[in-house]
Protein backbone atom coordinates (compact mmCIF):
# COMPACT_ATOMS: atom_id res chain seq x y z
CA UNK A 1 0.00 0.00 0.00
CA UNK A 2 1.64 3.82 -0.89
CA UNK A 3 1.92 5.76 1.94
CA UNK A 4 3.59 9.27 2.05
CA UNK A 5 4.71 11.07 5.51
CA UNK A 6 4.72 14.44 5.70
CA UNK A 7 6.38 16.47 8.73
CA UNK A 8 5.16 20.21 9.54
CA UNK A 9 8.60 21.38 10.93
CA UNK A 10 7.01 24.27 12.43
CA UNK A 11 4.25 22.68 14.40
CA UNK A 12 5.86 19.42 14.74
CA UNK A 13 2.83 17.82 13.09
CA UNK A 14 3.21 14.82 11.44
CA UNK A 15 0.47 12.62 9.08
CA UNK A 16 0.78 9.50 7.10
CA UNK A 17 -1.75 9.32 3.79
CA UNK A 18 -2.57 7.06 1.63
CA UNK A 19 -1.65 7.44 -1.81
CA UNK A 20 -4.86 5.28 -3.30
CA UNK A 21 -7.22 6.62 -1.19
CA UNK A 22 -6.24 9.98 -0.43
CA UNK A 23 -7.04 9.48 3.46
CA UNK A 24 -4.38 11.36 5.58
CA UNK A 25 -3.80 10.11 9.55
CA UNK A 26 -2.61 12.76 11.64
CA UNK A 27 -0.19 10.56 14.69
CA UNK A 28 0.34 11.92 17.64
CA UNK A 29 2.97 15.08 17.40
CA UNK A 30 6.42 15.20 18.42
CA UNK A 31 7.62 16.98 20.85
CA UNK A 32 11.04 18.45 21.19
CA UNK A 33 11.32 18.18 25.09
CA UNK A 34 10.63 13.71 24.16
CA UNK A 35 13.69 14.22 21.72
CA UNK A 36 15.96 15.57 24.42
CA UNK A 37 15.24 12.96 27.01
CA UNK A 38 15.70 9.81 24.16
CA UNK A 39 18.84 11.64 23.59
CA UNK A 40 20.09 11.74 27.31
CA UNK A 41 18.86 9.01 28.15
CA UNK A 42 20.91 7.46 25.33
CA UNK A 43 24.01 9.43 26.25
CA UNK A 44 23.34 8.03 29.47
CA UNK A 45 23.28 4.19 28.42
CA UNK A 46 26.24 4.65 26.88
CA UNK A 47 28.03 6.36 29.57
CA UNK A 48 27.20 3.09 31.70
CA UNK A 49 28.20 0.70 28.87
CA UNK A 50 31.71 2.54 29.00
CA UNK A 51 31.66 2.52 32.76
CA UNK A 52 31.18 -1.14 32.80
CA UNK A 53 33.77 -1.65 30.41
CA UNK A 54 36.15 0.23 32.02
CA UNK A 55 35.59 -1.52 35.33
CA UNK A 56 35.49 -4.98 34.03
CA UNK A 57 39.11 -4.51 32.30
CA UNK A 58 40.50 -3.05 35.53
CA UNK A 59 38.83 -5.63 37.11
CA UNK A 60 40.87 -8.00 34.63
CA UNK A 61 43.88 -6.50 34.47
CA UNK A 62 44.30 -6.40 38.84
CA UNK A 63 44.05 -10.10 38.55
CA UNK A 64 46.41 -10.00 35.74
CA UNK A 65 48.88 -8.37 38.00
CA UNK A 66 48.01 -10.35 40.69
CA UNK A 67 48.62 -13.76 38.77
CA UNK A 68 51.78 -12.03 37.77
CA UNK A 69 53.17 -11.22 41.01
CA UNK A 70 52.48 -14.42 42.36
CA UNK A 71 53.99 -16.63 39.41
CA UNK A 72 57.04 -13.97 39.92
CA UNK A 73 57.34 -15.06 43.33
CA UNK A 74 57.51 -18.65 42.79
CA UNK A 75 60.11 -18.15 39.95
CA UNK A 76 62.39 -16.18 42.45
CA UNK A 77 61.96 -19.05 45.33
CA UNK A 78 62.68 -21.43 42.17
CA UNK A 79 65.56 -19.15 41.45
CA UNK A 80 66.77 -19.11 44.78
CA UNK A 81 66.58 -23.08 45.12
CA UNK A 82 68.24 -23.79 42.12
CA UNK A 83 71.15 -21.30 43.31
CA UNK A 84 71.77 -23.36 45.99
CA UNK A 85 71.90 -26.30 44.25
CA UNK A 86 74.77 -24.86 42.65
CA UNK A 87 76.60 -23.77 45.76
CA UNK A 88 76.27 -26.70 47.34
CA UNK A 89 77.93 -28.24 44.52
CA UNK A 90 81.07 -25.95 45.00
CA UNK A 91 81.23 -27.01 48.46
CA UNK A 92 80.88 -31.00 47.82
CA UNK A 93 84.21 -30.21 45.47
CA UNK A 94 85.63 -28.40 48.49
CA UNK A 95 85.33 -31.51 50.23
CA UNK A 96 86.95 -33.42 48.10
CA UNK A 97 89.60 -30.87 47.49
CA UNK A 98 90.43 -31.44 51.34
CA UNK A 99 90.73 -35.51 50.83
CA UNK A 100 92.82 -34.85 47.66
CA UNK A 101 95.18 -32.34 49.66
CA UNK A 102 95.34 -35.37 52.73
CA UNK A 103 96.12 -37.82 49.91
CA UNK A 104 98.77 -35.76 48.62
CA UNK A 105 100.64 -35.02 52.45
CA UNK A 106 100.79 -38.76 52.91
CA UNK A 107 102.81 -39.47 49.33
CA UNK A 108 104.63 -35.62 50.40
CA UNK A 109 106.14 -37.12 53.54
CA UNK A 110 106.56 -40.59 52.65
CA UNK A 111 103.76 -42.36 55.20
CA UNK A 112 102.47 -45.80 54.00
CA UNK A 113 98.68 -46.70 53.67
CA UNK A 114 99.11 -49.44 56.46
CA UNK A 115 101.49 -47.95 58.56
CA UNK A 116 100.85 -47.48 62.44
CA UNK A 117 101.18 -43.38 61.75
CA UNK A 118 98.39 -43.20 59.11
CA UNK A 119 96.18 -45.66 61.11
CA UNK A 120 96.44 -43.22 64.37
CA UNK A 121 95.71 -40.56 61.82
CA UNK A 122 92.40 -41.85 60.59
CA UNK A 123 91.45 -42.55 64.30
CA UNK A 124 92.40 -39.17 65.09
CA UNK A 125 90.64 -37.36 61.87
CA UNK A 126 87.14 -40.03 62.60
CA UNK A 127 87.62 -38.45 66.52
CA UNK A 128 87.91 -34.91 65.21
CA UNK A 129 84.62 -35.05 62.77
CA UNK A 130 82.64 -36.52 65.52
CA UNK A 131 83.43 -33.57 68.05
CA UNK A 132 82.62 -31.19 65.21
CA UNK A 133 78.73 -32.81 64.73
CA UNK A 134 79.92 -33.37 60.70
CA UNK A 135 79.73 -37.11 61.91
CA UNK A 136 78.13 -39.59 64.28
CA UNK A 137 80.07 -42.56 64.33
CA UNK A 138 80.59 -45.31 67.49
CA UNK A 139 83.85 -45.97 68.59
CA UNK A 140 85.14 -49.38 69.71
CA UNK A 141 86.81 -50.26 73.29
CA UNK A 142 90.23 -50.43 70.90
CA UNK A 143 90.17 -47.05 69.46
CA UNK A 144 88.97 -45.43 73.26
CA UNK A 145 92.00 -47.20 74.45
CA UNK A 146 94.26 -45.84 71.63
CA UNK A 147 93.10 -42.33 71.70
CA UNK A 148 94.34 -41.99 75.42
CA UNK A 149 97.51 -43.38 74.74
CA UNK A 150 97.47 -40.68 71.74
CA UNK A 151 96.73 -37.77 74.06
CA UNK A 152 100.20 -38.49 75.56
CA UNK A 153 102.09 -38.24 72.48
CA UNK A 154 103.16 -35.73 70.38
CA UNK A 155 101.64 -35.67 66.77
CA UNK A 156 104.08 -35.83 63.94
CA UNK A 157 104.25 -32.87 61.24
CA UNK A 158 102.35 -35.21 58.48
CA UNK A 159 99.31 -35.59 61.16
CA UNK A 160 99.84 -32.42 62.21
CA UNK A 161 98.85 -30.79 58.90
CA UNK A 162 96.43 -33.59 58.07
CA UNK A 163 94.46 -32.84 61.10
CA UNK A 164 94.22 -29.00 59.98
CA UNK A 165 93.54 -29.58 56.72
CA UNK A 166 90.42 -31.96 57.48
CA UNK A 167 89.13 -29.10 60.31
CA UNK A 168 88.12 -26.88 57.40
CA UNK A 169 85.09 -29.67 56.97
CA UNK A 170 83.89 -28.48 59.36
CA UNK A 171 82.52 -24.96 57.90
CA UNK A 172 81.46 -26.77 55.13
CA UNK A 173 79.59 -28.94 56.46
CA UNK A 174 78.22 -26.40 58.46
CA UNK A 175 77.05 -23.83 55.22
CA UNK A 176 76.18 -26.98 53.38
CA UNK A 177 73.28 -28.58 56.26
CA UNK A 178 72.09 -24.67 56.18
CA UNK A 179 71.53 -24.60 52.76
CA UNK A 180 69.69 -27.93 52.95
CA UNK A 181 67.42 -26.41 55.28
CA UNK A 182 66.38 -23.63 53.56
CA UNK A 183 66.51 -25.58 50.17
CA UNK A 184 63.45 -27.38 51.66
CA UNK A 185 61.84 -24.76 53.32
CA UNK A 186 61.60 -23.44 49.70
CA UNK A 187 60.31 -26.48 48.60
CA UNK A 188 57.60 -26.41 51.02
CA UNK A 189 57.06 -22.30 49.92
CA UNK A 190 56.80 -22.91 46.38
CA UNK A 191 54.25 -26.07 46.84
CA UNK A 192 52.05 -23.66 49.59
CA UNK A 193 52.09 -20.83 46.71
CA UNK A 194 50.85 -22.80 43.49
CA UNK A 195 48.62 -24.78 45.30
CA UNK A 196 46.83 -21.25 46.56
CA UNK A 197 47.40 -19.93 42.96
CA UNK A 198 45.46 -23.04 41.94
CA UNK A 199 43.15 -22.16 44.58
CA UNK A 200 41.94 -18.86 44.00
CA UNK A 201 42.30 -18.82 39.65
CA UNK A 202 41.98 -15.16 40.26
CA UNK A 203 42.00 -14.64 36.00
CA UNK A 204 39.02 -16.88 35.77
CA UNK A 205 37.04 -15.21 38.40
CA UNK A 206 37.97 -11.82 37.31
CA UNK A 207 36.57 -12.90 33.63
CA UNK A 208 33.47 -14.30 35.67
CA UNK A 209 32.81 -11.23 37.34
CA UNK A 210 33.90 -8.92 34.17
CA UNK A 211 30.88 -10.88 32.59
CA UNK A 212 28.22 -10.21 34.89
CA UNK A 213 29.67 -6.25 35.17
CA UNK A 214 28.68 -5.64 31.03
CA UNK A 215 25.35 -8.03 31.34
């Protein structure tokens, strides 16, 4: 069916007619005051529509951060961990360093494997790494009997510098049972933090919650 609209500008009239018939409908007229209020009210909508935008990617991006920081920490405990790993590797060579330097005395000064001066020696270095907690070893009624008889002799230079050489396991021991300790403690950190990361899954709730802010 033709229709034509015609608009009075003026008046703000408005009529739809037919073009067969010739009958012309005045609607109801438009007022400029209604075209205002569509218009703020639309400026309005989309003022909240970029509001909730807004909020949901801040709301996003905290948990972003947040899942950052805490995957940050755990790679610095890991970090930390693996550093230790490493320096107690220096100190295991360290240790050996010290056997290798005994080794070398013995041949320096001439002392056989089996001979009574190295055998006092090993009593006296197993004696010496008990007292300093770096071992926990029992002693026979033999060696108690030879280690009195020991304290009333004088030590020769080859046991002498033996002894000293094998006291600096003791420091090493020391650093390397304190970085045991804390290696687990980190252990124990690093499991508590990704099982809580696990726990919360900040990013999903934030995307949750960004949902429901646009609906």
């Amino acid at each position: 069916m033709p229709l034509s609209i015609n608009i009075n500008v003026n008046n703000s009239d408005m009529s739809i007619k037919n073009e067969r018939t010739g009958v012309k409908k005045n609607i109801k007229s438009l007022d400029a005051r209604n075209l205002n209020l569509m218009t703020d009210r639309q400026q309005m909508m989309d003022e909240k529509r970029a509001g909730a935008r807004k909020q949901a990617m801040k709301l996003i991006s905290d948990a972003w951060k947040g899942d950052n920081k805490a995957s940050d920490g755990i790679k610095a405990m890991e970090k930390t961990k693996s550093d230790i790993a490493v320096r107690n590797g220096e100190l295991k060579e360290k240790l050996n360093d010290i056997k290798k330097s005994q080794e070398t005395l013995r041949e320096q000064y001439g002392v056989d494997k089996d001979s009574e001066e190295q055998k006092d020696l090993e009593l006296l270095i197993k004696y010496q790494d008990n007292k300093n907690g770096i071992a926990n070893d029992k002693f026979s009624q033999d060696e108690l009997d030879r280690l009195k008889e020991l304290q009333d002799q004088p030590l020769t230079e080859y046991q002498k510098k033996a002894l000293m050489a094998n006291a600096g396991k003791d420091s090493i021991y020391t650093e390397i049972d304190r970085n045991q300790t804390k290696a687990m403690c980190l252990t124990m950190s690093i499991n508590d933090a990704k099982a809580e990361q696990l726990k919360s899954q900040d990013m999903i709730k934030a995307s949750e919650a960004a949902d429901s802010i646009i609906e």
